[in-house]
Structure formats: C-alpha cells, structure tokens
PDB file of N, CA and C in Angstrom:
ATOM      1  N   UNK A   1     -14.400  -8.523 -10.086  1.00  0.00           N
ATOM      2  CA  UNK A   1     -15.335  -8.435  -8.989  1.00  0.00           C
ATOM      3  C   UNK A   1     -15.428  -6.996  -8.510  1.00  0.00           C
ATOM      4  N   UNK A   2     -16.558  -6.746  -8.319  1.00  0.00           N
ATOM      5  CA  UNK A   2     -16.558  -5.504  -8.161  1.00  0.00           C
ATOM      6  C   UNK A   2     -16.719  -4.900  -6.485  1.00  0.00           C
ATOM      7  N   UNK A   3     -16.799  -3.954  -6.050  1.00  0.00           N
ATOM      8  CA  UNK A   3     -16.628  -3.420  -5.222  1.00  0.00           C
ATOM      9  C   UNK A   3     -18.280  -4.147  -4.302  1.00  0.00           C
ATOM     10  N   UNK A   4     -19.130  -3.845  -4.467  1.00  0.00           N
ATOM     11  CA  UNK A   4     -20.992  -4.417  -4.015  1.00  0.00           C
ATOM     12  C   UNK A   4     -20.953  -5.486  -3.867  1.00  0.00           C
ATOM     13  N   UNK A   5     -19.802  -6.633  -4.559  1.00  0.00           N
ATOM     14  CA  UNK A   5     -19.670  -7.850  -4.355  1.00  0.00           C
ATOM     15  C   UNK A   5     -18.757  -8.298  -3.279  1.00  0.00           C
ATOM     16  N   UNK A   6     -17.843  -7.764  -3.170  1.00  0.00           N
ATOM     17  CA  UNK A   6     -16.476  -8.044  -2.573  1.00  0.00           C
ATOM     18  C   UNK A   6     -16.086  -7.292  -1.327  1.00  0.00           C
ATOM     19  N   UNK A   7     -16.332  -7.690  -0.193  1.00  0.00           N
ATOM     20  CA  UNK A   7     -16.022  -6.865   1.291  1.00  0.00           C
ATOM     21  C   UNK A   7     -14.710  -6.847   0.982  1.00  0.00           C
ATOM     22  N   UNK A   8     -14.215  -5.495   1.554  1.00  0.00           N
ATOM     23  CA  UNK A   8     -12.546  -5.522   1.649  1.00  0.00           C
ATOM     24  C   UNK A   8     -12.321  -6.446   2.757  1.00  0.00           C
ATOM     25  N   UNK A   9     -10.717  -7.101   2.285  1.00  0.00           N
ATOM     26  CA  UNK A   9     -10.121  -8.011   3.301  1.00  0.00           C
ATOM     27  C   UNK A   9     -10.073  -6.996   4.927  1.00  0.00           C
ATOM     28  N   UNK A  10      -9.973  -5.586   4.486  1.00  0.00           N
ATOM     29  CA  UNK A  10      -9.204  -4.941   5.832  1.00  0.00           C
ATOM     30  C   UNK A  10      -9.818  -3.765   5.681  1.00  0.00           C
ATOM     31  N   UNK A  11     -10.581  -2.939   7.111  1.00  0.00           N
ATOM     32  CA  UNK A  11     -10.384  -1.696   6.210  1.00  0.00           C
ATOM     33  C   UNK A  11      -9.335  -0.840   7.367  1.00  0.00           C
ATOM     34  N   UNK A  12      -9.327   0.205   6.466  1.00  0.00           N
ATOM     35  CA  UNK A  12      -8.304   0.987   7.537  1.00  0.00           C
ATOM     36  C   UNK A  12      -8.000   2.291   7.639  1.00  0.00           C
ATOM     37  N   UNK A  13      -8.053   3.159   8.756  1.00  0.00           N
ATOM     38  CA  UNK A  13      -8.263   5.109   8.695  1.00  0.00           C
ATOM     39  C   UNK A  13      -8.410   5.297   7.461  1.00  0.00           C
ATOM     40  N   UNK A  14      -7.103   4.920   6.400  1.00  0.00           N
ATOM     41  CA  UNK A  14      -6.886   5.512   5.004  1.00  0.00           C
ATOM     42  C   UNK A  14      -7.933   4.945   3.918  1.00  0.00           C
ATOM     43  N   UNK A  15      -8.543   3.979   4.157  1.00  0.00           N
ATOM     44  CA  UNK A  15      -9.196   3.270   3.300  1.00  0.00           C
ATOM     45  C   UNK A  15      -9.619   2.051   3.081  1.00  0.00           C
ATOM     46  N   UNK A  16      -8.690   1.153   2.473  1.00  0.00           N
ATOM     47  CA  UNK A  16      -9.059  -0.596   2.728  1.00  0.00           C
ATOM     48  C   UNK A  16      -8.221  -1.471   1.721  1.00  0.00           C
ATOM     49  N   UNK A  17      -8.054  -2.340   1.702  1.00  0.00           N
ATOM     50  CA  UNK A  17      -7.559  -3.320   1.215  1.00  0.00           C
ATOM     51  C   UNK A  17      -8.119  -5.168   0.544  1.00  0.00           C
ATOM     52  N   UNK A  18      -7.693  -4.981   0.046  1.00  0.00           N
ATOM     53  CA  UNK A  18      -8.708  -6.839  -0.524  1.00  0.00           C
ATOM     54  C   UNK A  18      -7.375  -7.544  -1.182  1.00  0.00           C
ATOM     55  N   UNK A  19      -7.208  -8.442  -0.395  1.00  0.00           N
ATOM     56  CA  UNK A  19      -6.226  -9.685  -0.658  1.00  0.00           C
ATOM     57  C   UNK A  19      -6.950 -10.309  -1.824  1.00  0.00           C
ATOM     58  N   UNK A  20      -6.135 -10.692  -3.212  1.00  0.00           N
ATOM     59  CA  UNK A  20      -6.687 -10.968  -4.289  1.00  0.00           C
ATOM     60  C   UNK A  20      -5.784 -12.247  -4.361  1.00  0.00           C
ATOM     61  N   UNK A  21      -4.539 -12.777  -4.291  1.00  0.00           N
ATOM     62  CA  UNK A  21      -4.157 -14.296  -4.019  1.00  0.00           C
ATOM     63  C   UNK A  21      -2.974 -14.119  -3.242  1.00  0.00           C
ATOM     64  N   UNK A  22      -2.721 -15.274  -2.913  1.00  0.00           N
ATOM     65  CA  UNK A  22      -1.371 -15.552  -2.213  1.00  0.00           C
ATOM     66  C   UNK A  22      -0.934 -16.989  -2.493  1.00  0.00           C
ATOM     67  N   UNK A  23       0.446 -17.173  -1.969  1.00  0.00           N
ATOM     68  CA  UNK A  23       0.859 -18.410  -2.451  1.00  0.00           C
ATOM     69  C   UNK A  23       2.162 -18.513  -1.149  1.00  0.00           C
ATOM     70  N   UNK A  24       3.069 -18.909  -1.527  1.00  0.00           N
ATOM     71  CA  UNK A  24       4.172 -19.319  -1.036  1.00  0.00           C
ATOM     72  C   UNK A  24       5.078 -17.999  -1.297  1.00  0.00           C
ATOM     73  N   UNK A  25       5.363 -17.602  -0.537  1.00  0.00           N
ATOM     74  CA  UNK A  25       6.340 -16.316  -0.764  1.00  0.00           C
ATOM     75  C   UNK A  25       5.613 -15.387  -1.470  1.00  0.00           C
ATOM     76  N   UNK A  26       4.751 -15.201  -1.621  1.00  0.00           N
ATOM     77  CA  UNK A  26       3.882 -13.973  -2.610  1.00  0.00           C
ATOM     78  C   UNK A  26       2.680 -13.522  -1.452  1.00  0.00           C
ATOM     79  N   UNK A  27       2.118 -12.279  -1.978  1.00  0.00           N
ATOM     80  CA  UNK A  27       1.005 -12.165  -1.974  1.00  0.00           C
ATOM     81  C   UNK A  27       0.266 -10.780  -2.779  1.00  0.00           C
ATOM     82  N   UNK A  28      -1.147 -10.746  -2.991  1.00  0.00           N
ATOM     83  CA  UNK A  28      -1.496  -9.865  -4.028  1.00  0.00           C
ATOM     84  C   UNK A  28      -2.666  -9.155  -3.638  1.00  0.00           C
ATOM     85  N   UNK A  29      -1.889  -7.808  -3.659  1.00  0.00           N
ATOM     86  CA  UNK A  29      -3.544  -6.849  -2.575  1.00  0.00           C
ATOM     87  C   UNK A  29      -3.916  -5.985  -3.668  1.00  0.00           C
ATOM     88  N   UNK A  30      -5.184  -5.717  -3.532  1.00  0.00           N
ATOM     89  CA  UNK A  30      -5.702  -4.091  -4.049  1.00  0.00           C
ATOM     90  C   UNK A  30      -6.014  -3.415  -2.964  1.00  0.00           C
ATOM     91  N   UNK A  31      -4.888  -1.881  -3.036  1.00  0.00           N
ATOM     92  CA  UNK A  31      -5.153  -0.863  -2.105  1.00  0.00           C
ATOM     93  C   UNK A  31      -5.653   0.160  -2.860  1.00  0.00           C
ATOM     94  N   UNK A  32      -7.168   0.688  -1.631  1.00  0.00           N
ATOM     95  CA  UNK A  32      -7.470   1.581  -1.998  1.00  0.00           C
ATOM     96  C   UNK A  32      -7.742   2.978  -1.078  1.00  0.00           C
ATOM     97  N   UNK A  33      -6.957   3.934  -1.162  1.00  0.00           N
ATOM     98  CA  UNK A  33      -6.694   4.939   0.041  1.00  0.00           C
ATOM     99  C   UNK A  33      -8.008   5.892  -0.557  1.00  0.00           C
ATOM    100  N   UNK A  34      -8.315   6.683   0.334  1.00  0.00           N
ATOM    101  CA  UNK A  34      -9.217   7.604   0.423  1.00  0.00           C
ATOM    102  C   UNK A  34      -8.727   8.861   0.132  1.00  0.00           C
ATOM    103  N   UNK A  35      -9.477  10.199  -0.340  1.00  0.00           N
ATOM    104  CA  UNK A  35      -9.176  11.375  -0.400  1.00  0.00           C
ATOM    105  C   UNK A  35      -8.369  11.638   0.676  1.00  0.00           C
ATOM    106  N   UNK A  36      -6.973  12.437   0.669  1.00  0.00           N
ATOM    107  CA  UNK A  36      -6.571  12.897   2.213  1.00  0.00           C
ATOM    108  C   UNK A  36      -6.355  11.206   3.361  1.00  0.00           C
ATOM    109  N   UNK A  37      -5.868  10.633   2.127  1.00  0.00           N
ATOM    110  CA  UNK A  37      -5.634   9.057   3.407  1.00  0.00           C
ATOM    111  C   UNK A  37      -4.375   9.059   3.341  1.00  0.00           C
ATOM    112  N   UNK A  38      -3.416   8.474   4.167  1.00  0.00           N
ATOM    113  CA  UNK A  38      -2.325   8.254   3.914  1.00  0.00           C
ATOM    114  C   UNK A  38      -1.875   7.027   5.056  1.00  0.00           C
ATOM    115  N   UNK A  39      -1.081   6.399   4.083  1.00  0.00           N
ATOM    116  CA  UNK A  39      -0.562   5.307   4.887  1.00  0.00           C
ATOM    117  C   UNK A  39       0.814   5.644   5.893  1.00  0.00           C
ATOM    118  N   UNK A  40       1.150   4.857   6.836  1.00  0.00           N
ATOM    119  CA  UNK A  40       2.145   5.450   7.795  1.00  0.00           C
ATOM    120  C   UNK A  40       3.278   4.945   7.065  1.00  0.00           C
ATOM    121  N   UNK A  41       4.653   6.151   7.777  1.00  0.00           N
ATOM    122  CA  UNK A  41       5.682   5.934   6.918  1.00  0.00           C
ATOM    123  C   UNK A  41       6.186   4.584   7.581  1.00  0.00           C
ATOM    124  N   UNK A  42       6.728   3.618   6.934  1.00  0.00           N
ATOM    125  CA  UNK A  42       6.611   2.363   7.443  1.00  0.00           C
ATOM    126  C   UNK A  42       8.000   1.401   6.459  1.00  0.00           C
ATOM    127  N   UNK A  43       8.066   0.671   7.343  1.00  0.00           N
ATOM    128  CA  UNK A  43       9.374  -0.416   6.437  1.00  0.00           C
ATOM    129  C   UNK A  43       8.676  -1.821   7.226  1.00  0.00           C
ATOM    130  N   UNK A  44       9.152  -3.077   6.377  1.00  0.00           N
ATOM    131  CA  UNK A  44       8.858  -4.319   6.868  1.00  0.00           C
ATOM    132  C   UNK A  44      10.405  -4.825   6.157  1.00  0.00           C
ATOM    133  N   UNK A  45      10.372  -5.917   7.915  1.00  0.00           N
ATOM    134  CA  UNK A  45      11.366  -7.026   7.997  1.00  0.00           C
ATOM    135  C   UNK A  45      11.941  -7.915   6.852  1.00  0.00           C
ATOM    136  N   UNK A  46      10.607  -8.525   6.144  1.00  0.00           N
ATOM    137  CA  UNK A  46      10.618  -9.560   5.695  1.00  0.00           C
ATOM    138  C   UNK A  46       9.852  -9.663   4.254  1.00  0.00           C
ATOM    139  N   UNK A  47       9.503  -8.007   4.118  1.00  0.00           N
ATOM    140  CA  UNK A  47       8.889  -8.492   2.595  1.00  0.00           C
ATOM    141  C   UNK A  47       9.559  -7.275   1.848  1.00  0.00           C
ATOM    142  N   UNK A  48       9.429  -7.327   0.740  1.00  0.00           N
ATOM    143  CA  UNK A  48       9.544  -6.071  -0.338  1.00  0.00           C
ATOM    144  C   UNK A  48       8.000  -6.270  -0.925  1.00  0.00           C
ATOM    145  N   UNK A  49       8.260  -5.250  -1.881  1.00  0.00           N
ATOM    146  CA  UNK A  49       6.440  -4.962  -2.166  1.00  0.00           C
ATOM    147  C   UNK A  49       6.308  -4.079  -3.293  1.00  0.00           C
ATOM    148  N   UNK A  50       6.092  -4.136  -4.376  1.00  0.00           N
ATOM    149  CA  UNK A  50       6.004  -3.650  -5.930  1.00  0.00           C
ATOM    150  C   UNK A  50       4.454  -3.201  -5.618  1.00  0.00           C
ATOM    151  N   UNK A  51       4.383  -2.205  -6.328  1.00  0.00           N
ATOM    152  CA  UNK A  51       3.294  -1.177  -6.384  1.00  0.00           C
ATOM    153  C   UNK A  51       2.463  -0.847  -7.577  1.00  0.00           C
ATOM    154  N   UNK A  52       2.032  -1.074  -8.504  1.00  0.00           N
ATOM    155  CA  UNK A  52       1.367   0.068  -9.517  1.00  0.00           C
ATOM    156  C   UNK A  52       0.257   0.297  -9.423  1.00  0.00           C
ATOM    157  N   UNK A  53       0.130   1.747  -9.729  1.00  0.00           N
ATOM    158  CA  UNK A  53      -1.463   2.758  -9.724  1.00  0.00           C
ATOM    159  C   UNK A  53      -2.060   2.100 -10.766  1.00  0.00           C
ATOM    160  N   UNK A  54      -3.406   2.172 -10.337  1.00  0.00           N
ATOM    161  CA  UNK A  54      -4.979   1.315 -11.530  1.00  0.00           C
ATOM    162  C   UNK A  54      -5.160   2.978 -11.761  1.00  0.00           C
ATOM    163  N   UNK A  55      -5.677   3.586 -10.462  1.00  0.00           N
ATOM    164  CA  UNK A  55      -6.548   5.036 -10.872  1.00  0.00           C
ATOM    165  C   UNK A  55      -5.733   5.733  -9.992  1.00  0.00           C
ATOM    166  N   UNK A  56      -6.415   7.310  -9.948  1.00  0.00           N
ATOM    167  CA  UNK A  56      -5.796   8.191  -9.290  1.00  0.00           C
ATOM    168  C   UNK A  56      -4.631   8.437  -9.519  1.00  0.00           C
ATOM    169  N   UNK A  57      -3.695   9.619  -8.478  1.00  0.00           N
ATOM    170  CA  UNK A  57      -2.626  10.477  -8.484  1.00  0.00           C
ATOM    171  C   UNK A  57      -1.878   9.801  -7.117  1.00  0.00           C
ATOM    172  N   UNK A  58      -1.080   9.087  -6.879  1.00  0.00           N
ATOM    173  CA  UNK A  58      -0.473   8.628  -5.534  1.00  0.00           C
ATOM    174  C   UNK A  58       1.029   9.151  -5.354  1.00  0.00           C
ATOM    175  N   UNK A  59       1.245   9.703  -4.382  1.00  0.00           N
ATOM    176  CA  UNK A  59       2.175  10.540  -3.521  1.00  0.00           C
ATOM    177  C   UNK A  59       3.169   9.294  -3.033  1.00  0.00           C
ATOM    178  N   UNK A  60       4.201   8.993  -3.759  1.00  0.00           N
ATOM    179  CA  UNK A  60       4.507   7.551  -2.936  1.00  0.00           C
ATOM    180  C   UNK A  60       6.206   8.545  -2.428  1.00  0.00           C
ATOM    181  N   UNK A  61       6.650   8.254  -1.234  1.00  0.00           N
ATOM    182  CA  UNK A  61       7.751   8.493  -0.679  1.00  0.00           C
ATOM    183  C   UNK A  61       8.866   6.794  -0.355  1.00  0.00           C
ATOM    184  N   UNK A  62       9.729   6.983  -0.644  1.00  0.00           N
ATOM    185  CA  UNK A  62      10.671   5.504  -0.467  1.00  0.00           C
ATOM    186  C   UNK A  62      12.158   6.387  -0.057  1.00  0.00           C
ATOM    187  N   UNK A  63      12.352   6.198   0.946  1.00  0.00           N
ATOM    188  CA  UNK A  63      13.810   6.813   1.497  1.00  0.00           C
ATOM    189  C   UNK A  63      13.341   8.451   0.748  1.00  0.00           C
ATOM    190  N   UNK A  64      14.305   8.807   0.555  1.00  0.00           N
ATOM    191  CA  UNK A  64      14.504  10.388   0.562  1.00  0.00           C
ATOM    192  C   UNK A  64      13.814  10.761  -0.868  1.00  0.00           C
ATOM    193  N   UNK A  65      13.352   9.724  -1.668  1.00  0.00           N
ATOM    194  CA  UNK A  65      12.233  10.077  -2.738  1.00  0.00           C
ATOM    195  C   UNK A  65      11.113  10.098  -2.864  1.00  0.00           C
ATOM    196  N   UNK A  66      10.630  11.276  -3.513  1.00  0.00           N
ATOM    197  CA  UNK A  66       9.030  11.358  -3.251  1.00  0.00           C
ATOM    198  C   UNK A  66       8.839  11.504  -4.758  1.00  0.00           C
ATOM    199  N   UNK A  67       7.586  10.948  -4.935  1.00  0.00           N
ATOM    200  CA  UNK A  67       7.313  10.979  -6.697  1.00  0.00           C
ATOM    201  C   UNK A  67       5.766  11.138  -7.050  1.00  0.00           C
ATOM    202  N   UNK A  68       5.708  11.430  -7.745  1.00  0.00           N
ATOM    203  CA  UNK A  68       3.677  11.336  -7.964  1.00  0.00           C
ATOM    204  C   UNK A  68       3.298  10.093  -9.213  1.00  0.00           C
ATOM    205  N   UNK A  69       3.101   9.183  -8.990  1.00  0.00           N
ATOM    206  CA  UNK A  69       2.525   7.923  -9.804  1.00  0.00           C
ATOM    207  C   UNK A  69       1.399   8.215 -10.160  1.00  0.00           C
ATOM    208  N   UNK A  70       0.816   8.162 -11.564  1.00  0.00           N
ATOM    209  CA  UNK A  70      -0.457   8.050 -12.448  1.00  0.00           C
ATOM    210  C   UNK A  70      -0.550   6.051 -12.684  1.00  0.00           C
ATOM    211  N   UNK A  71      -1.999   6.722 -13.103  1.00  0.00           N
ATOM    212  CA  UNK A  71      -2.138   5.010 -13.577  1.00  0.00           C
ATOM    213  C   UNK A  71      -1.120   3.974 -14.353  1.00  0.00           C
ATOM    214  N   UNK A  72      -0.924   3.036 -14.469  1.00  0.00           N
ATOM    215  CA  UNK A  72       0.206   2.364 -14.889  1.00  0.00           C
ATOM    216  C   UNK A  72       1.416   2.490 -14.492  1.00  0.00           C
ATOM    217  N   UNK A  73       1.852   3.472 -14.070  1.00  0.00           N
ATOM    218  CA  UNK A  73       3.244   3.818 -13.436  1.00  0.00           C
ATOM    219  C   UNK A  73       3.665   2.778 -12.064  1.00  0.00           C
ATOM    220  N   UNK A  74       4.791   2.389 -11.525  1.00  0.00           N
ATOM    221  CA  UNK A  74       4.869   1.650 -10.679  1.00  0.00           C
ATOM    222  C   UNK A  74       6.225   2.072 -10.129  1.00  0.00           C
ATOM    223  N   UNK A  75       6.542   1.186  -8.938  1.00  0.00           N
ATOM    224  CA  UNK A  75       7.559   1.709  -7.892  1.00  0.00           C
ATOM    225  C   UNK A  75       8.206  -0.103  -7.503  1.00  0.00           C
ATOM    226  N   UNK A  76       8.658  -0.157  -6.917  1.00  0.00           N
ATOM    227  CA  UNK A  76       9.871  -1.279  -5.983  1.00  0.00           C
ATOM    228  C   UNK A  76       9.991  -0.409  -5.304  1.00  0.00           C
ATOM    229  N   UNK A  77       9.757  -1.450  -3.634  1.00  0.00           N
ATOM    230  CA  UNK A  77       9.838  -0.908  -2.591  1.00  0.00           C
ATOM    231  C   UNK A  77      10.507  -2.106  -2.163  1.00  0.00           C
ATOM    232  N   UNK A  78      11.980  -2.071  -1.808  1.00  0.00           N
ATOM    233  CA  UNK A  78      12.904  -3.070  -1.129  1.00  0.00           C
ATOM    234  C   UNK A  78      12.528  -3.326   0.377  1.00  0.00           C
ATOM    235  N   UNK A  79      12.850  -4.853   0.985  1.00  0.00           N
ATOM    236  CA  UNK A  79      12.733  -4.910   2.223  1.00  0.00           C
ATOM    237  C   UNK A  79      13.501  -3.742   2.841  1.00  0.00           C
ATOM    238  N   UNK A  80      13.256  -3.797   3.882  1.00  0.00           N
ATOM    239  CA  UNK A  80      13.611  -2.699   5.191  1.00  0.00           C
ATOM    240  C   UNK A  80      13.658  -1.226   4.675  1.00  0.00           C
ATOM    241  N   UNK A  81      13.464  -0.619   3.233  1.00  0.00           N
ATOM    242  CA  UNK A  81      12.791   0.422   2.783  1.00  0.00           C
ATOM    243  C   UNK A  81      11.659   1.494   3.439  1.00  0.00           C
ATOM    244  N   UNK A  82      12.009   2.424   4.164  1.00  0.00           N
ATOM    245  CA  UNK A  82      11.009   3.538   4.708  1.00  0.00           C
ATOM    246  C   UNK A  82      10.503   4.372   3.168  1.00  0.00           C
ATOM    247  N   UNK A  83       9.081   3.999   3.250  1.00  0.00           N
ATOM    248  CA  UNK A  83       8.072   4.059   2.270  1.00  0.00           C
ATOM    249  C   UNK A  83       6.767   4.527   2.964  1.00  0.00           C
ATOM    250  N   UNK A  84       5.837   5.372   2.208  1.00  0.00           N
ATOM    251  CA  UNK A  84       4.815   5.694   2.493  1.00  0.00           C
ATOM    252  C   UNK A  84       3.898   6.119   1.260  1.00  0.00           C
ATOM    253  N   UNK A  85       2.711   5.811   1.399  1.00  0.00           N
ATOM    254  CA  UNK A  85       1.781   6.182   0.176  1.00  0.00           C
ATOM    255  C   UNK A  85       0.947   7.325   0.581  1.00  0.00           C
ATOM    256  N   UNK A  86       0.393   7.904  -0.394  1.00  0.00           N
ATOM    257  CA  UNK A  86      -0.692   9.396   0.622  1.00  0.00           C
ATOM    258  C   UNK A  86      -1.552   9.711  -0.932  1.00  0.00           C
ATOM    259  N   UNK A  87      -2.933  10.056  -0.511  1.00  0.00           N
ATOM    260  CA  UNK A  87      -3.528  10.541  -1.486  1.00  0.00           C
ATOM    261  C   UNK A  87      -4.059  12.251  -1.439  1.00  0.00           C
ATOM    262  N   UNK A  88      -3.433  12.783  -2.358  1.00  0.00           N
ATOM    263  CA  UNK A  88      -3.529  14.442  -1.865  1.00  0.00           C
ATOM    264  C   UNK A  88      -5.010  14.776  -2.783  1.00  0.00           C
ATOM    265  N   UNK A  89      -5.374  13.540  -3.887  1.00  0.00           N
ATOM    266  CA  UNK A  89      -6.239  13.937  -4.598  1.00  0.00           C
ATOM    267  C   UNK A  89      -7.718  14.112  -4.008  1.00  0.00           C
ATOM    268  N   UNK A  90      -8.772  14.868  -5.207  1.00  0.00           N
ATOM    269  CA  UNK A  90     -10.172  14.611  -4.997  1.00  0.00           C
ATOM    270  C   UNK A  90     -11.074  12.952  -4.721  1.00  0.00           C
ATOM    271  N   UNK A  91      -9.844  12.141  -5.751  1.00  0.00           N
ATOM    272  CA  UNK A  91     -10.821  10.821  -5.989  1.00  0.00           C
ATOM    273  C   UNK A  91     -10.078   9.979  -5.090  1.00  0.00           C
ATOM    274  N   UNK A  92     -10.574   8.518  -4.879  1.00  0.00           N
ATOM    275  CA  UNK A  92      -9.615   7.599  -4.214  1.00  0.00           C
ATOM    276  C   UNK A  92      -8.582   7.055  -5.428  1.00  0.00           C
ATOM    277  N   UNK A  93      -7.468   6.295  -4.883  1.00  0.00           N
ATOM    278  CA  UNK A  93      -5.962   5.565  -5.000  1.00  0.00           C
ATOM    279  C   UNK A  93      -6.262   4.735  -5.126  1.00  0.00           C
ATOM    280  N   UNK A  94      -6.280   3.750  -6.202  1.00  0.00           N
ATOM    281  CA  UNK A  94      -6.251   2.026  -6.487  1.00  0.00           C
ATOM    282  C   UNK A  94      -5.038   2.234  -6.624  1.00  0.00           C
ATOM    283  N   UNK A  95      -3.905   0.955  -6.170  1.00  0.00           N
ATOM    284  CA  UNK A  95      -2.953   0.483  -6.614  1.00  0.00           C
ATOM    285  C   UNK A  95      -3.067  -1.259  -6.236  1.00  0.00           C
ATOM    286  N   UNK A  96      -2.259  -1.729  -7.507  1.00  0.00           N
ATOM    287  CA  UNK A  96      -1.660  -3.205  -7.007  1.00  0.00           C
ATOM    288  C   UNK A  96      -0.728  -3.237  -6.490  1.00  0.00           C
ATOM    289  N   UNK A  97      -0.814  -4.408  -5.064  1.00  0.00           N
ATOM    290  CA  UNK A  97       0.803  -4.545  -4.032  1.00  0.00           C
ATOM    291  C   UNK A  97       1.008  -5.914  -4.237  1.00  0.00           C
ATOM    292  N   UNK A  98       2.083  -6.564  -4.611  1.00  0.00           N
ATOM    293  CA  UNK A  98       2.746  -7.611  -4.783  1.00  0.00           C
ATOM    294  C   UNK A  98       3.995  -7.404  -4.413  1.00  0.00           C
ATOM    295  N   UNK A  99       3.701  -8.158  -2.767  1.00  0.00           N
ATOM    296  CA  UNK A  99       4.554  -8.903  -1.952  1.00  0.00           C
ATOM    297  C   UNK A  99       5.557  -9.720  -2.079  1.00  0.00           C
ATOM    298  N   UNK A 100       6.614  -9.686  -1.778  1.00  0.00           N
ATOM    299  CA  UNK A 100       7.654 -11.359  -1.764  1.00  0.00           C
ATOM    300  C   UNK A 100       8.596 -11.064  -0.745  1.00  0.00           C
ATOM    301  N   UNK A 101       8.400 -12.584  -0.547  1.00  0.00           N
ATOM    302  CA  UNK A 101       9.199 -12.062   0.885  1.00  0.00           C
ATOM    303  C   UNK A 101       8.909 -13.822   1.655  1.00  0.00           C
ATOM    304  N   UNK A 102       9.611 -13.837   2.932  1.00  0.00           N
ATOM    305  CA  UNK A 102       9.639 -15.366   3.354  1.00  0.00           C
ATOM    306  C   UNK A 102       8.442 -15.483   4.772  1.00  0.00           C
ATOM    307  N   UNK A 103       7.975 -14.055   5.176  1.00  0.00           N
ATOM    308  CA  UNK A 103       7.165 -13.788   5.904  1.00  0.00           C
ATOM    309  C   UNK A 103       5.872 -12.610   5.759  1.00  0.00           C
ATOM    310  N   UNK A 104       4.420 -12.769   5.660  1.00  0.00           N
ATOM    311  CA  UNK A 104       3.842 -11.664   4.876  1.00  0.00           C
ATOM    312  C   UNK A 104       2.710 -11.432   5.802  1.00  0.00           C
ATOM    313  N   UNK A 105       2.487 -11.483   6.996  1.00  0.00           N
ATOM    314  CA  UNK A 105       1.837 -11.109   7.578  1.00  0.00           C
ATOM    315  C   UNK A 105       1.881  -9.453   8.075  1.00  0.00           C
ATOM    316  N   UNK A 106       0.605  -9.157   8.304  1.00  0.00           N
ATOM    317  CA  UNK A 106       0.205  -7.829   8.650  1.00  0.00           C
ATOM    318  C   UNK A 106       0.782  -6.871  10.089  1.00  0.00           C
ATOM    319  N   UNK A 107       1.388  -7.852  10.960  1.00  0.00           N
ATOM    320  CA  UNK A 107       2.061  -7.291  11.641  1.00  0.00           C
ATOM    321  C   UNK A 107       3.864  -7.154  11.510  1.00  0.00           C
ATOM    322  N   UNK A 108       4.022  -7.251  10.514  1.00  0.00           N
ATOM    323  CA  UNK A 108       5.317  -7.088   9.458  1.00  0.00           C
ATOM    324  C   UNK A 108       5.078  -5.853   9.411  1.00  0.00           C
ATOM    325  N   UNK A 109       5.154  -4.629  10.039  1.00  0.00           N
ATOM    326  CA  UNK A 109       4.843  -2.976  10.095  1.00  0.00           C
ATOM    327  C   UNK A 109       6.109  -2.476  11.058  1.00  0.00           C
ATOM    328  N   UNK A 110       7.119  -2.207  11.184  1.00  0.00           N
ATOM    329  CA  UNK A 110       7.537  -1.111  11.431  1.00  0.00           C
ATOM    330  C   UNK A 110       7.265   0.485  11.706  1.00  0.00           C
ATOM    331  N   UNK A 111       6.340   1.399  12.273  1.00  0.00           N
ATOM    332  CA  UNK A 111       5.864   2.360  11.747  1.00  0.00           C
ATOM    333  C   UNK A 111       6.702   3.187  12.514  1.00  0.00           C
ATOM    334  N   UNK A 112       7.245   4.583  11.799  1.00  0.00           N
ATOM    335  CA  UNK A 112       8.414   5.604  12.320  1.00  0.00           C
ATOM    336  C   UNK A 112       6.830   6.851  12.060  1.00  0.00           C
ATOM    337  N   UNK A 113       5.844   7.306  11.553  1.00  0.00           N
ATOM    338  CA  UNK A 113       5.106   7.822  11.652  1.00  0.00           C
ATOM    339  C   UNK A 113       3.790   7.743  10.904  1.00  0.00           C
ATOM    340  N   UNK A 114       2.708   7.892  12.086  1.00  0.00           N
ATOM    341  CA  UNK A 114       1.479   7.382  11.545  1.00  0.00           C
ATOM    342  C   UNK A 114       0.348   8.685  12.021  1.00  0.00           C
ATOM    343  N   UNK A 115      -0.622   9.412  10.772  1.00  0.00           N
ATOM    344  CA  UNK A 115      -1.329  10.380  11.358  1.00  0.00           C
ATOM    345  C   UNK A 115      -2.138   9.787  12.007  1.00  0.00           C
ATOM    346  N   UNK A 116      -2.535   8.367  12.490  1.00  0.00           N
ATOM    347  CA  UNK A 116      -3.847   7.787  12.968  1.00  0.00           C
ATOM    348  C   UNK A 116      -3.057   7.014  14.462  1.00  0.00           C
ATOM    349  N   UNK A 117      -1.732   7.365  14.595  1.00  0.00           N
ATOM    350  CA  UNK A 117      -1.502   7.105  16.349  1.00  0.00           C
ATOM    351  C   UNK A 117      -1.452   5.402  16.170  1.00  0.00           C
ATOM    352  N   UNK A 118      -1.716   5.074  15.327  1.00  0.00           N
ATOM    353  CA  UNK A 118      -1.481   3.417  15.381  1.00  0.00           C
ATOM    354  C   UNK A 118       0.105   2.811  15.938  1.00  0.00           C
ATOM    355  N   UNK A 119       0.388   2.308  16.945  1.00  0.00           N
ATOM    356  CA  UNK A 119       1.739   1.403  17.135  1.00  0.00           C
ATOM    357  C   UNK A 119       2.728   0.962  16.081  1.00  0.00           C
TER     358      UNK A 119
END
C-alpha cells in the first residue's frame, strides 16, 4: 500500500507512523522520520522494540551507542533502554518497529529529551 492510499496512523514533528498489525503482545509500525527529524531520547516500561531500515541512513543511539543503520541493517532495543532515532540525511528514514511487550500503547514514552518540548 502505498503512501496516496494509506493516511499515516500518527503524524508527528519528526514525521509519521502507520500501524501495519498488531496482535496480542506484538505490534508492527512503519516509521518514517523526515530530513533533520528526530525522535526524543526515550525508554518504555513495557515494551522492547526491534528496528530495521527499508531506506535511508538512520542515526540510532541505545545507551551509550550510537551507530548509522543502512537499509536492511537492524538494532534490538530492550525494555527500559534509552534509545533515540534521528535523520541527519537529505531523504526521509523508513524503518520497521516490532514491538513485544505486555503493554503497547503510545503513552508508554518516558522522554529524558525531546527537540519538540513534548512531555
């Protein structure tokens, strides 16, 4: 499905998001950050959250590591993990996020710093 078809589930400063399934302890997003977007550095309670890049160059930070992910490349991000994504590139950031965890809602955010002042 393509983008003309499909409203993002969310959008947000950095870009947007589209919930693609969920189930019982799961769930399955496509994030897509913008030139210069970045998500806040952030940990959740109750989920962990596996990552891999579709397109683009993504800046991903997890505790005291910072790494640059190309397409196919991927990350594990453990519960209570301080993690952040950022796009330093020209183009936008697709990645897949697959969730698990016993609680997966959106206010599952922790945020220790956010350039958009969000709570």
């Amino acid at each position: 499905m393509g983008d003309a078809v499909r409203e993002p589930t969310e959008t947000r400063p950095w870009g947007a998001f589209y919930v693609l399934d969920e189930g019982a302890g799961f769930k399955v997003k496509r994030i897509v950050v913008t030139p210069n977007g970045r998500l806040s550095l952030q940990s959740h309670k109750h989920r962990a959250e596996h990552w891999t890049v579709v397109s683009g160059e993504a800046t991903v930070t997890v505790g005291d590591d910072v790494r640059t992910l190309t397409r196919g490349q991927s990350i594990d991000i453990g519960r209570g993990d301080i993690h952040r994504l950022e796009n330093f590139g020209a183009g936008d950031v697709e990645l897949i996020e697959v969730q698990f965890g016993d609680y997966l809602g959106e206010d599952d955010i922790v945020r220790y710093d956010d350039a958009y002042r969000r709570g």
